[in-house]
Protein backbone atom coordinates (compact mmCIF):
# COMPACT_ATOMS: atom_id res chain seq x y z
CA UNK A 1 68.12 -0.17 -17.12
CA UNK A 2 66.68 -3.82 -19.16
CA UNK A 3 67.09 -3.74 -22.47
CA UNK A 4 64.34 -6.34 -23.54
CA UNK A 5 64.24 -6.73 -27.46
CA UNK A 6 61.63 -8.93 -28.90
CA UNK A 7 62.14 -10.93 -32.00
CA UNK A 8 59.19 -12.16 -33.81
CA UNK A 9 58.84 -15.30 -36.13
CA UNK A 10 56.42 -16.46 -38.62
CA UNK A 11 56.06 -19.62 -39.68
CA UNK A 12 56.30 -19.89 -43.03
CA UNK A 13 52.89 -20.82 -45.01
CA UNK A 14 52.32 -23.78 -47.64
CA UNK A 15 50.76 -22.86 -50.88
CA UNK A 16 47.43 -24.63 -49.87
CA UNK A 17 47.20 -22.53 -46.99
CA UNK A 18 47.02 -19.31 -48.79
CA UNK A 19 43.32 -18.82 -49.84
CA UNK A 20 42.09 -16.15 -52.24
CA UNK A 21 39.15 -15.02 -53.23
CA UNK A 22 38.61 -14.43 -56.57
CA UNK A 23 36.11 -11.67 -58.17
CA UNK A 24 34.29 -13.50 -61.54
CA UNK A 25 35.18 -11.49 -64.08
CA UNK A 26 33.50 -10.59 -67.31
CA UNK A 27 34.98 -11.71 -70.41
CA UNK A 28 34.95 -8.03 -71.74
CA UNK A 29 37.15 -7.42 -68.69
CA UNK A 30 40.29 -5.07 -69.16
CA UNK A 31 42.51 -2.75 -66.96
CA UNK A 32 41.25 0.74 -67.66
CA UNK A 33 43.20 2.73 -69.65
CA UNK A 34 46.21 4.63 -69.48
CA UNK A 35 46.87 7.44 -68.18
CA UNK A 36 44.44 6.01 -65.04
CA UNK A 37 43.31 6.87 -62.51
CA UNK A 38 43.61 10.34 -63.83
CA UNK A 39 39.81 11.61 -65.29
CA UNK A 40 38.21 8.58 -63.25
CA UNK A 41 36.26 9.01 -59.87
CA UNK A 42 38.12 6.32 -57.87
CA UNK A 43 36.31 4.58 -54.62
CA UNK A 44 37.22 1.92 -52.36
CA UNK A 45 35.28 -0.82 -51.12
CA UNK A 46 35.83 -3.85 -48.00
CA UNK A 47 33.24 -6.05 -49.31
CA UNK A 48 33.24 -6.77 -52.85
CA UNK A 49 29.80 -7.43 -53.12
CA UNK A 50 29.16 -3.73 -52.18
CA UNK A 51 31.93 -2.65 -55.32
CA UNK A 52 29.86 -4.90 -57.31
CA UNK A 53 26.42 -3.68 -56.69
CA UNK A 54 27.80 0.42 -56.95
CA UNK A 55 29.06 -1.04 -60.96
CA UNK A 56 25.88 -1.99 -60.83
CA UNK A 57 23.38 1.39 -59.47
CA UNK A 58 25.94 3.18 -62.08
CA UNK A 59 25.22 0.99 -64.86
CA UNK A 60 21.49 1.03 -64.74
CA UNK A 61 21.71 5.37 -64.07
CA UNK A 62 23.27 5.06 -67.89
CA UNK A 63 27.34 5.20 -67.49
CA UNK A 64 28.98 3.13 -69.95
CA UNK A 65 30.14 0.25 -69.07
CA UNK A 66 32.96 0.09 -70.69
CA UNK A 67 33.83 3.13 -68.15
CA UNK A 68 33.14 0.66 -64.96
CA UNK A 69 36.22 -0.99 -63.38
CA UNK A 70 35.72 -3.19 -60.45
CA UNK A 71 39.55 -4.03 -59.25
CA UNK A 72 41.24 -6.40 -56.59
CA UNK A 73 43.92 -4.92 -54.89
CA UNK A 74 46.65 -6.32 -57.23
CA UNK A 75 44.88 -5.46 -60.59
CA UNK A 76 44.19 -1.70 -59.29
CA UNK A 77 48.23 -1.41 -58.79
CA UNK A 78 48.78 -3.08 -61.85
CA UNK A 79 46.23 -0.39 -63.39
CA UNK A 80 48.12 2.46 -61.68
CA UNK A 81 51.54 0.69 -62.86
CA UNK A 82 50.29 0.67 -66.64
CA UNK A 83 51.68 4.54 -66.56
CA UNK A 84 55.12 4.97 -65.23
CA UNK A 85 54.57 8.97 -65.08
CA UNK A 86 55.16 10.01 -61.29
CA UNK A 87 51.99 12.07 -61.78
CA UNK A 88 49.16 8.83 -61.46
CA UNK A 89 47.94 10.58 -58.54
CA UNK A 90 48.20 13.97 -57.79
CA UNK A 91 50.18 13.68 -54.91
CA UNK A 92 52.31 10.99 -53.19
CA UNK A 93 49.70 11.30 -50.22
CA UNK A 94 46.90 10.43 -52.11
CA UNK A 95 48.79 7.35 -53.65
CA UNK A 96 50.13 6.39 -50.19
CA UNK A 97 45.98 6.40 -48.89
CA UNK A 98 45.03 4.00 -51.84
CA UNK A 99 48.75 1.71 -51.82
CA UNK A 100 47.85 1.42 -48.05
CA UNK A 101 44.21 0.07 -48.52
CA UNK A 102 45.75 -2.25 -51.40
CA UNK A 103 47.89 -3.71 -49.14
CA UNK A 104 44.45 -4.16 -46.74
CA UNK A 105 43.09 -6.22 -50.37
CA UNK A 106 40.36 -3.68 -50.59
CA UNK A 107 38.39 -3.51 -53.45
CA UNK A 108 38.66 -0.58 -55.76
CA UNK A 109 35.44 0.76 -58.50
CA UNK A 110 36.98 3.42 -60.87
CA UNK A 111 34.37 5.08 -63.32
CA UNK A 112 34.69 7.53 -65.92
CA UNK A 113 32.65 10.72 -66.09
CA UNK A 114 31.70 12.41 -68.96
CA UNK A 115 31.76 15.64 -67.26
CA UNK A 116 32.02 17.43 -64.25
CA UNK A 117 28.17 17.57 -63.95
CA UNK A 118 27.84 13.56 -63.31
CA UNK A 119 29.82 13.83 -59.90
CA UNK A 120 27.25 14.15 -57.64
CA UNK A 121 25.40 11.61 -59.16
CA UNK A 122 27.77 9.41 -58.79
CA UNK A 123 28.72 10.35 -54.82
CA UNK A 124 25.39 9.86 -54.79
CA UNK A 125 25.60 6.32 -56.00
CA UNK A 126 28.55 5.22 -54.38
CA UNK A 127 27.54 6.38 -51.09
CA UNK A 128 25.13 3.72 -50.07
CA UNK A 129 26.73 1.12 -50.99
CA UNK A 130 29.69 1.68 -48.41
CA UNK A 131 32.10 3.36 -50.50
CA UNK A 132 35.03 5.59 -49.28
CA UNK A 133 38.10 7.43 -50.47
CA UNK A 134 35.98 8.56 -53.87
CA UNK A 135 37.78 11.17 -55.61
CA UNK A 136 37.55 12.88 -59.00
CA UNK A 137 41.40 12.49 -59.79
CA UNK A 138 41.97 15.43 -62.44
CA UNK A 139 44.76 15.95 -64.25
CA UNK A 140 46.01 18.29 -61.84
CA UNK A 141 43.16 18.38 -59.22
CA UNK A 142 41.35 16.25 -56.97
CA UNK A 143 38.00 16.48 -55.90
CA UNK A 144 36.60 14.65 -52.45
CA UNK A 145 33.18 13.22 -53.34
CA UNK A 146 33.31 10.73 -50.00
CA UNK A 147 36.25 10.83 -46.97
């Protein structure tokens, strides 16, 4: 029987090799707050122009802005971090999903329903414009609005 074990190297990157790209963000801009991402309807997004242009259909249907966050990977974990209560997300699963497409650098749109009622308006929002994952994360529920 060959044992063949495979070792794998990387070589290790320079600082002006690593290139990010960076969102422009509004002055106004601030993690949403605490306890998030519980009451928000959280989507994720691959393109960022498609997370910006959902902020966008759900401004101009009337939600308050100041209820629209468009996050980079590292700001949504940040945002989840704000809280240190092991019940962010309703279960470990669900955080696992959304830590997993962080690590991808997706792009995450979190907004803040006045009520129940608004949700399938804004499925219905986030749906053309590529989003996936979006949940209603209760305090104790979750809600699919989009696999």
């Amino acid at each position: 029987m060959n044992n063949i074990a495979t070792l794998e190297t990387y070589e290790p990157m320079t600082r002006d090799q690593v290139i990010v790209e960076q969102l422009p963000v509004p002055t106004s801009w601030a993690l949403p707050a605490a306890p998030f991402p519980r009451k928000y309807v959280l989507s994720v997004f691959v393109d960022p122009q498609d997370a910006r242009q959902a902020a966008q259909a759900l401004r101009a249907a009337g939600f308050d802005e100041r209820g629209i966050h468009v996050l980079q990977s590292r700001e949504f974990v940040e945002a989840v971090a704000q809280d240190q209560s092991p019940f962010n997300i309703v279960t470990s699963i669900d955080y696992d999903r959304y830590l997993l497409e962080a690590s991808r650098w997706r792009f995450f749109l979190a907004v803040r329903p006045s009520g129940y009622a608004q949700l399938k308006q804004i499925r219905d929002l986030l749906a053309p414009n590529h989003a996936y994952l979006a949940n209603y994360i209760d305090t104790w529920t979750l809600t699919q609005l989009l696999p």
